[in-house]
C-alpha atoms as a PDB file:
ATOM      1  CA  UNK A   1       6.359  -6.827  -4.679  1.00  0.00           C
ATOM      2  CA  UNK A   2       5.657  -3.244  -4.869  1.00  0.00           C
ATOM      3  CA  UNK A   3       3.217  -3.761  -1.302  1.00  0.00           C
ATOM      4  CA  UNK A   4       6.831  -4.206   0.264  1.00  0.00           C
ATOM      5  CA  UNK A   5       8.619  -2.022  -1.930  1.00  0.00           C
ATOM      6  CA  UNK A   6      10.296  -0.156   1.130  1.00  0.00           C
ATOM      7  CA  UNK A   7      11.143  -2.487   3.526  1.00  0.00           C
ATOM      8  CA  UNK A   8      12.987  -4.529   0.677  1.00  0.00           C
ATOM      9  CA  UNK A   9      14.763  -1.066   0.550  1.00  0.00           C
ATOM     10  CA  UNK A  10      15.676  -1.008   4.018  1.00  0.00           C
ATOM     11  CA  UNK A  11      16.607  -4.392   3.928  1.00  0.00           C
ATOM     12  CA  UNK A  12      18.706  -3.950   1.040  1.00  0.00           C
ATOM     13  CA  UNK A  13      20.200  -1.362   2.585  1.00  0.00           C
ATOM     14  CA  UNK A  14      21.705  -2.791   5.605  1.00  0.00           C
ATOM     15  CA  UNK A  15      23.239  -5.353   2.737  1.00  0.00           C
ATOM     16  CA  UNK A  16      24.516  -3.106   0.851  1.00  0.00           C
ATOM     17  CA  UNK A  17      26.374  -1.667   4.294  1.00  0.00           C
ATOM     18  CA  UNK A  18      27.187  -4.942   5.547  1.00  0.00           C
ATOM     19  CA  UNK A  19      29.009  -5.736   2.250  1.00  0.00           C
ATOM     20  CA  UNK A  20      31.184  -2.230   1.944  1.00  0.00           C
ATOM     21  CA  UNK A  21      32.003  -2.841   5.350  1.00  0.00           C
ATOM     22  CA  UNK A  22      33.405  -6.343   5.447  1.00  0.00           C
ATOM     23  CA  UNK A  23      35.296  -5.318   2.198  1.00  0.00           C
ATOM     24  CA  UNK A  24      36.655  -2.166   4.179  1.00  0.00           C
ATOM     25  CA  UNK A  25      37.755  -4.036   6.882  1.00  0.00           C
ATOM     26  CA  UNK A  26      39.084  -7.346   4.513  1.00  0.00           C
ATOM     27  CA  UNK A  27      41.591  -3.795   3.375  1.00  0.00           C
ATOM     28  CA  UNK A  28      42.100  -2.163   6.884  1.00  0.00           C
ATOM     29  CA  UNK A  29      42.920  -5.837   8.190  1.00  0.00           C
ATOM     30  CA  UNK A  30      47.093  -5.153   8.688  1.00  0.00           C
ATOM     31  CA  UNK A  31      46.077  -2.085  11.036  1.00  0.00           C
ATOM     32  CA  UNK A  32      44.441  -3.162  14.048  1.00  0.00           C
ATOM     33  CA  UNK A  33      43.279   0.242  15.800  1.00  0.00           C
ATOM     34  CA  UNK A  34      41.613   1.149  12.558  1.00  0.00           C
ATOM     35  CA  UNK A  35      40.199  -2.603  12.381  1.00  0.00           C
ATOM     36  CA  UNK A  36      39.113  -2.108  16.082  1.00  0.00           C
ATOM     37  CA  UNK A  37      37.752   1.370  15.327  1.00  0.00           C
ATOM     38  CA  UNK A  38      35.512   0.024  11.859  1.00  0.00           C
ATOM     39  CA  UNK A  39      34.307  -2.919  13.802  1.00  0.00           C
ATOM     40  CA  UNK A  40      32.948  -0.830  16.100  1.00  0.00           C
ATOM     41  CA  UNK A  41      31.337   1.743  14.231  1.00  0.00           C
ATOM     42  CA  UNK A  42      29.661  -0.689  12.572  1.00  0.00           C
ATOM     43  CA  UNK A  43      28.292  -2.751  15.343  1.00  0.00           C
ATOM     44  CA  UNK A  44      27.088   0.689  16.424  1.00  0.00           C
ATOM     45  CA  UNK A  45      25.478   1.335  13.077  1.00  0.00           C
ATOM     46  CA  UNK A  46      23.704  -1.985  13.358  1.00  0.00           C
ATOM     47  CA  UNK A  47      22.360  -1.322  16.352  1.00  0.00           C
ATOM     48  CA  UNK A  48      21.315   2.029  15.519  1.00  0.00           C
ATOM     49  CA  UNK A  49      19.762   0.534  12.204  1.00  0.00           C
ATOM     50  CA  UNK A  50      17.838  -2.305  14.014  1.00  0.00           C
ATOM     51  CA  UNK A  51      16.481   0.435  16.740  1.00  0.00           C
ATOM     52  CA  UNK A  52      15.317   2.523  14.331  1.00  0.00           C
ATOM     53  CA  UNK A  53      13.995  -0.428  12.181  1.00  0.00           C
ATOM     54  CA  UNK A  54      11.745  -1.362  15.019  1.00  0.00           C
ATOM     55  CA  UNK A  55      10.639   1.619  15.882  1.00  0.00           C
ATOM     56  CA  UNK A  56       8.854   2.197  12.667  1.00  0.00           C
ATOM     57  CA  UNK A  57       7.678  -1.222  11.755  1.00  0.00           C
ATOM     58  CA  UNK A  58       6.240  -0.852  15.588  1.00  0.00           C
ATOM     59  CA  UNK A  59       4.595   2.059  14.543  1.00  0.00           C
ATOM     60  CA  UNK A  60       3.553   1.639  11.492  1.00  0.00           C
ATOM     61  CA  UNK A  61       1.403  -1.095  13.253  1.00  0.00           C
ATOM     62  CA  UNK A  62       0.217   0.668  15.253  1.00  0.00           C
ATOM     63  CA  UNK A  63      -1.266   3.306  12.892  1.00  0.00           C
ATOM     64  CA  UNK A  64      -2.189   0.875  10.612  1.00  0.00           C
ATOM     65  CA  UNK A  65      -4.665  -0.224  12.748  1.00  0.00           C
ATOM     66  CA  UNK A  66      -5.723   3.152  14.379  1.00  0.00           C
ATOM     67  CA  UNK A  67      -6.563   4.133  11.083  1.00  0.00           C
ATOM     68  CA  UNK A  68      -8.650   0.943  10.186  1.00  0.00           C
ATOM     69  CA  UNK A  69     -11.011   1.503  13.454  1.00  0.00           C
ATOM     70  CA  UNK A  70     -11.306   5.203  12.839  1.00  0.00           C
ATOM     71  CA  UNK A  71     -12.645   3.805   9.338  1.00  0.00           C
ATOM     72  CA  UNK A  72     -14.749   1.723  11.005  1.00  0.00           C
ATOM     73  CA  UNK A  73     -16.383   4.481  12.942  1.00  0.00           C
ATOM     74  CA  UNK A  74     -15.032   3.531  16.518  1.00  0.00           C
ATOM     75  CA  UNK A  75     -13.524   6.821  17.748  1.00  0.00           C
ATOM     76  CA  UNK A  76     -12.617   5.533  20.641  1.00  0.00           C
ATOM     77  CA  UNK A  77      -9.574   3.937  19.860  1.00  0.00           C
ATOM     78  CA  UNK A  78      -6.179   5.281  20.681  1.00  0.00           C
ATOM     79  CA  UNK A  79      -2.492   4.865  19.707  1.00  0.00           C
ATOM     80  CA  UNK A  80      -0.361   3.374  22.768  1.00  0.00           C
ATOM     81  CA  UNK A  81       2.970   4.575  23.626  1.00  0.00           C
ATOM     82  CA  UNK A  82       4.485   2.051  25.636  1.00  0.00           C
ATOM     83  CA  UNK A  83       8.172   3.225  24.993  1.00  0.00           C
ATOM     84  CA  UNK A  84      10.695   3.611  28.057  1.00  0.00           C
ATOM     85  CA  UNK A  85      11.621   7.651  26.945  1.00  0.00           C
ATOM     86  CA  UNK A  86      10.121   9.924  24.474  1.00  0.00           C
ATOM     87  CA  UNK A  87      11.861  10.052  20.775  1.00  0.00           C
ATOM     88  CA  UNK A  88      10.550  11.358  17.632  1.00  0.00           C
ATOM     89  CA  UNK A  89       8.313   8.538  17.165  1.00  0.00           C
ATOM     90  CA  UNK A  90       6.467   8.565  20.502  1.00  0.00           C
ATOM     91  CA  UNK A  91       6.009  12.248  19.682  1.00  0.00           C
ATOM     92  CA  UNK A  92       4.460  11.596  16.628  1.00  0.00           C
ATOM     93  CA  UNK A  93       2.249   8.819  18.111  1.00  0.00           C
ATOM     94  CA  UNK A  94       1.007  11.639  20.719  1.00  0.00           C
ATOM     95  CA  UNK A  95      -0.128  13.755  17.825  1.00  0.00           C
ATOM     96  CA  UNK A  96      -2.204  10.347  16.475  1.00  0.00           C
ATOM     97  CA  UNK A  97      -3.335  10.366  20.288  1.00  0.00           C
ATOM     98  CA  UNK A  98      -5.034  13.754  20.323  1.00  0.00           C
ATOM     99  CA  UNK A  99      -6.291  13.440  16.001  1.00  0.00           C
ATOM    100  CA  UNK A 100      -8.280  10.411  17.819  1.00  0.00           C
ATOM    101  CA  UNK A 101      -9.388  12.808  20.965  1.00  0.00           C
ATOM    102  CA  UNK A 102     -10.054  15.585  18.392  1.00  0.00           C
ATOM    103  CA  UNK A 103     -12.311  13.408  16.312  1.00  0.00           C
ATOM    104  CA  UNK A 104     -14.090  11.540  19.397  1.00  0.00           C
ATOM    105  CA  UNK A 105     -15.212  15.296  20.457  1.00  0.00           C
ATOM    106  CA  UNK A 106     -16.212  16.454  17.042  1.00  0.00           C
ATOM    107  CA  UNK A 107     -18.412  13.215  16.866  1.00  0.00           C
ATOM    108  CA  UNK A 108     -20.017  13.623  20.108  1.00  0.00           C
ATOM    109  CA  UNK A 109     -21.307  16.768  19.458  1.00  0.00           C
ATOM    110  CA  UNK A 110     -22.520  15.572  15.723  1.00  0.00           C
ATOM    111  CA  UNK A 111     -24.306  13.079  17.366  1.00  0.00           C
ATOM    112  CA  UNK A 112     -25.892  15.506  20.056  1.00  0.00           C
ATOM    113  CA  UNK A 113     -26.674  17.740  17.256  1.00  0.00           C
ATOM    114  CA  UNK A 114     -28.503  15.133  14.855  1.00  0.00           C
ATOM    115  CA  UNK A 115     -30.159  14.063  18.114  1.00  0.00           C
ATOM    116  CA  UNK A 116     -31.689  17.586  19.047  1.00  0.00           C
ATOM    117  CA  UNK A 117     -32.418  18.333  15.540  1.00  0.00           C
ATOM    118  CA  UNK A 118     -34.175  14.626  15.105  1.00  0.00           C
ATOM    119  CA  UNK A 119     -36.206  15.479  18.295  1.00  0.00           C
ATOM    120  CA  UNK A 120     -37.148  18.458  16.931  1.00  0.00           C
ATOM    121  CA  UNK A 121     -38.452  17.797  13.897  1.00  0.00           C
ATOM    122  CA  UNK A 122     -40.336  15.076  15.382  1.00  0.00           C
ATOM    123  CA  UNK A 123     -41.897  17.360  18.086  1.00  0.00           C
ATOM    124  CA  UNK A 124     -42.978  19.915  15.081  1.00  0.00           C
ATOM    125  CA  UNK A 125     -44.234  16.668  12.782  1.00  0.00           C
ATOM    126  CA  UNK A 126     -45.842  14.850  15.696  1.00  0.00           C
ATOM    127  CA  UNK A 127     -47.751  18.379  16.903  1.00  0.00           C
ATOM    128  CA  UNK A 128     -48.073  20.441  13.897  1.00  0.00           C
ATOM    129  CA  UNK A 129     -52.177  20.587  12.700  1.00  0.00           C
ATOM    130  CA  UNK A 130     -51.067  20.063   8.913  1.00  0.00           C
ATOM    131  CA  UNK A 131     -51.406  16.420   7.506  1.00  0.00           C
ATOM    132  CA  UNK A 132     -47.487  14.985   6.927  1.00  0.00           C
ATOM    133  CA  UNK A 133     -45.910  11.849   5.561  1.00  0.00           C
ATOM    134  CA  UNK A 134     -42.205  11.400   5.126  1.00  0.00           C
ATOM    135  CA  UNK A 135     -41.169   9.307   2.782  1.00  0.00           C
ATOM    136  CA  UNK A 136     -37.566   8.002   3.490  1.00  0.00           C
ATOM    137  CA  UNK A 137     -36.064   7.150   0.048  1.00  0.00           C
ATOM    138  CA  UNK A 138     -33.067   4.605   1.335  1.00  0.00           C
ATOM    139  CA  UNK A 139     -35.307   2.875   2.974  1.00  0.00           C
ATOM    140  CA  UNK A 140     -38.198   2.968   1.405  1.00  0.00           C
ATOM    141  CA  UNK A 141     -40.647   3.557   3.844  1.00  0.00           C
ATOM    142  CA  UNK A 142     -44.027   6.351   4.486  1.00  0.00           C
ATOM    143  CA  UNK A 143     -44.391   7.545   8.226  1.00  0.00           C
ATOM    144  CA  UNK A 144     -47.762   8.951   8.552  1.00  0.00           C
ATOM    145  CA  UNK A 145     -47.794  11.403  11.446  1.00  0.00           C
ATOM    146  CA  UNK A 146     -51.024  11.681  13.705  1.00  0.00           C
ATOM    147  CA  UNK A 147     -53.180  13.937  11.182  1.00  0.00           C
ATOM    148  CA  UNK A 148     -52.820  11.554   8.111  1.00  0.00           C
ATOM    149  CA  UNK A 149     -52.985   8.716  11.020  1.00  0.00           C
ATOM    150  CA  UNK A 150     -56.809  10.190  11.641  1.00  0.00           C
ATOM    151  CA  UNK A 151     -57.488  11.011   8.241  1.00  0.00           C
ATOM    152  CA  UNK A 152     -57.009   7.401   7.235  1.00  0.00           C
ATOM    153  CA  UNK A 153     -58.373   6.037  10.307  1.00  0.00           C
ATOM    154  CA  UNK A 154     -55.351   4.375  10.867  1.00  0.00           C
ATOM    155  CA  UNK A 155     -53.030   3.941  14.235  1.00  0.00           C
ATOM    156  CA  UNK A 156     -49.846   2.224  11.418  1.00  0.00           C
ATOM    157  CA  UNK A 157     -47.051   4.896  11.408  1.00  0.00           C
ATOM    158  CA  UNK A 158     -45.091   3.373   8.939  1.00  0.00           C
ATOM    159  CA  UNK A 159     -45.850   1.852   5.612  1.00  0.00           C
ATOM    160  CA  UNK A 160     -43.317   0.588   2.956  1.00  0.00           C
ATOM    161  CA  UNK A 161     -43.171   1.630  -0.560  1.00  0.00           C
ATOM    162  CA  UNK A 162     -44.060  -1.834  -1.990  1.00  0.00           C
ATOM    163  CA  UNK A 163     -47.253  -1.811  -0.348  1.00  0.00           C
ATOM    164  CA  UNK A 164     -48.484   1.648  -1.230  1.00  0.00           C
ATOM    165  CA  UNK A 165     -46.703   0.838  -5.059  1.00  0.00           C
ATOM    166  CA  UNK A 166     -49.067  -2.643  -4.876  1.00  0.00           C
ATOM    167  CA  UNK A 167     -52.588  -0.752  -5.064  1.00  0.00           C
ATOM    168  CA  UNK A 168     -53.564   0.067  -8.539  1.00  0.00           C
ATOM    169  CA  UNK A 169     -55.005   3.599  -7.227  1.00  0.00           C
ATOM    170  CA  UNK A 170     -51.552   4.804  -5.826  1.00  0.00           C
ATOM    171  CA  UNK A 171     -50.075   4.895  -9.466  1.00  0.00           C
ATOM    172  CA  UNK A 172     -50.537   8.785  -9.975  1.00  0.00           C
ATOM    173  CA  UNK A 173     -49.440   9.336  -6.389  1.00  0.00           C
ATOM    174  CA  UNK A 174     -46.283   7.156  -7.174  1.00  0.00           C
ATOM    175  CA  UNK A 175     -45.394   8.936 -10.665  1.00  0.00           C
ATOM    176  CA  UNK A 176     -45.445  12.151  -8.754  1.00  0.00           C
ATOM    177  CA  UNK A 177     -43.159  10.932  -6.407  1.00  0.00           C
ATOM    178  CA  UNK A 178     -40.914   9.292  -8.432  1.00  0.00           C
ATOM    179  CA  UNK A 179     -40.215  12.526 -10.645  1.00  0.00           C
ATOM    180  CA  UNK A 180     -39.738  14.768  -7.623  1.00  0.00           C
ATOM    181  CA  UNK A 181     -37.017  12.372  -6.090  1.00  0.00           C
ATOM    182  CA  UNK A 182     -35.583  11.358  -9.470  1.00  0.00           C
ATOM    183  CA  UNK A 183     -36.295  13.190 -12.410  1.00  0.00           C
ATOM    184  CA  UNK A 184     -36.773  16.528 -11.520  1.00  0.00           C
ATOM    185  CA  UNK A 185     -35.809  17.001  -7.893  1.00  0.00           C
ATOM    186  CA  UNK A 186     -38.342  19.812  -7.041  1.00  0.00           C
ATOM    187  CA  UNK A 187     -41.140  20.676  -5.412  1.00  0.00           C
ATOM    188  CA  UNK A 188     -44.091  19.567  -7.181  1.00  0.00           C
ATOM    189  CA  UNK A 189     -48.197  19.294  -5.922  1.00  0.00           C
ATOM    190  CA  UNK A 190     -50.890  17.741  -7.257  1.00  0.00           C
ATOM    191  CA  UNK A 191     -54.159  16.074  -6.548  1.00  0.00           C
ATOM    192  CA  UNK A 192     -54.180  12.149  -6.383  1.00  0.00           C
ATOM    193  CA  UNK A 193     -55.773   9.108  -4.915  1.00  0.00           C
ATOM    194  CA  UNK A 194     -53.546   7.472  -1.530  1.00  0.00           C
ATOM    195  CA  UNK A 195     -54.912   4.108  -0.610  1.00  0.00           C
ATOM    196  CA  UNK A 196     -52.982   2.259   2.002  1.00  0.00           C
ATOM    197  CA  UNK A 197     -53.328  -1.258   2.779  1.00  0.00           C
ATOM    198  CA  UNK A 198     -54.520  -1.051   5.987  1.00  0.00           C
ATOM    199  CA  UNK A 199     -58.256  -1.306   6.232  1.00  0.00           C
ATOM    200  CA  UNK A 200     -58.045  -0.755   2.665  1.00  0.00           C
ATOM    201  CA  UNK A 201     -58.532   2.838   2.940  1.00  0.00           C
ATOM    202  CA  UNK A 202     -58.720   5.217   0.262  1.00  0.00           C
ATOM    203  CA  UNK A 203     -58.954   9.192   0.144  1.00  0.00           C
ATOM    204  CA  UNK A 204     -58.688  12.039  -2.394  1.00  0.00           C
ATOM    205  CA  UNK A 205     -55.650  14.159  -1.656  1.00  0.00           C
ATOM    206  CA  UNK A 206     -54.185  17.518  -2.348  1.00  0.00           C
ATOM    207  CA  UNK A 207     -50.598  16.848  -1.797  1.00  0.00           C
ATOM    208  CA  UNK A 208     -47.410  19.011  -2.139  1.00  0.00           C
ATOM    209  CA  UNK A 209     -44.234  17.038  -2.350  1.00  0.00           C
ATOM    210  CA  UNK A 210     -40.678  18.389  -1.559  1.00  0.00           C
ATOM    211  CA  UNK A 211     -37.708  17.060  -1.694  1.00  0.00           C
ATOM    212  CA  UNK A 212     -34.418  17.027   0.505  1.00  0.00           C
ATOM    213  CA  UNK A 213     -31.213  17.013  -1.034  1.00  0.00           C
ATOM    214  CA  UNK A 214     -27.639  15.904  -0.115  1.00  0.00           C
ATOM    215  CA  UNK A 215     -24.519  18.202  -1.253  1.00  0.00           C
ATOM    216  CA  UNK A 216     -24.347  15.184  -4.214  1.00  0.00           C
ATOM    217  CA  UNK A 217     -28.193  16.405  -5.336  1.00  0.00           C
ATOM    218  CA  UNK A 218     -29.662  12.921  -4.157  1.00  0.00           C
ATOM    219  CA  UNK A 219     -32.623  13.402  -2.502  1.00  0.00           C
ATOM    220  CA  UNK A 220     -32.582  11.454   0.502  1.00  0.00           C
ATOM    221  CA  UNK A 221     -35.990  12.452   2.437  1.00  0.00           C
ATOM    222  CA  UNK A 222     -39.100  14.176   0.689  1.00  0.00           C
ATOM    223  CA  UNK A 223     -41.993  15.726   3.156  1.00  0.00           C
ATOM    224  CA  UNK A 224     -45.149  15.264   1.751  1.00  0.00           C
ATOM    225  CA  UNK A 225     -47.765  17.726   2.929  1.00  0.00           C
ATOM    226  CA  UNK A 226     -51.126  16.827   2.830  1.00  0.00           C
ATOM    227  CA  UNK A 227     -54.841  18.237   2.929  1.00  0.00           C
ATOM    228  CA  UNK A 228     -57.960  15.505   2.145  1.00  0.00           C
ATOM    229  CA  UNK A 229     -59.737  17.465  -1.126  1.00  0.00           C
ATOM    230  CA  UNK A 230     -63.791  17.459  -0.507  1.00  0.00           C
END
């Protein structure tokens, strides 16, 4: 009940009008300009209420589901205003209009600006002469870049966690890890054994861990750097 706690309002208030009127007019019955005059009014108010009534429960709509695609992340959507003349309403749904051109911009040039910064990080990890892995931590995945690719003798860019976490050797490797991105959330190095399971490979590592944060403090990313020891 409370869900439709104001159109039962608005409904109750065209009852409540209805009722004083048809008791005002049951008293002005005897005097037929002032009959004539009430009746008139309040076909007028009627009208006036159900304009007004459909105006809003039109819009209302109408936002309603603007809103739910600009939660859904399509900012392409738009409000339209398909009323005869322009009234408070169709100003107001103009103002929705350009929130929804406002946000379609600022998301464009979001997405051009993850998209340059993306290529450029993978220019500097693809190029750079240092040995790199990038562990992403949602999805829980090691991309070698072409230094650790030759150290390894591997051509595999990508390796999960479970199948690094599945040889015995990668324990002290996966400790470390696991207390940069969840205990202590710092940079940390150390010297540990990597063995990936492709080819069965195994090398001695110097490896400095670091960890990227999000404004909550969860790291997200962590760029391992890495230098084969003897």
């Amino acid at each position: 009940m409370k869900r439709y706690l104001v159109r039962i309002l608005w409904i109750a208030e065209l009852g409540c009008l209805t009722l004083g009127y048809t008791i005002l007019l049951r008293i002005c019955a005897p005097s037929a300009l002032v009959y004539t005059a009430l009746l008139a009014l309040f076909f007028l108010g009627l009208l006036s209420w159900v304009y007004i009534t459909l105006r809003i429960f039109a819009f209302n709509k109408k936002l309603i589901r603007f809103v739910k695609q600009l939660l859904a992340g399509n900012y392409e959507v738009g409000m339209e205003i398909s009323f005869p003349f322009e009234d408070e309403v169709a100003r107001l749904e103009k103002l929705v209009n350009g929130l929804g051109e406002r946000l379609r911009a600022y998301d464009t040039l979001r997405m051009e600006k993850v998209g340059f910064n993306y290529r450029a990080l993978d220019l500097i990890y693809r190029t750079v002469s240092q040995g790199i892995i990038i562990a992403d931590i949602e999805n829980r995945t090691f991309r070698l870049n072409p230094v650790v690719q030759s150290l390894f003798e591997v051509e595999q860019a990508y390796i999960t966690f479970d199948s690094i976490e599945q040889q015995e050797e990668n324990k002290p490797f996966m400790d470390l890890l696991i207390d940069v991105i969840e205990r202590q959330k710092i940079q940390k190095e150390g010297t540990v054994t990597l063995q990936l399971p492709v080819r069965r490979t195994k090398r001695e590592l110097l490896v400095i861990i670091t960890p990227l944060k999000d404004k909550r403090e969860t790291v997200r990313l962590a760029i391992i750097f890495v230098k084969g020891v003897g």
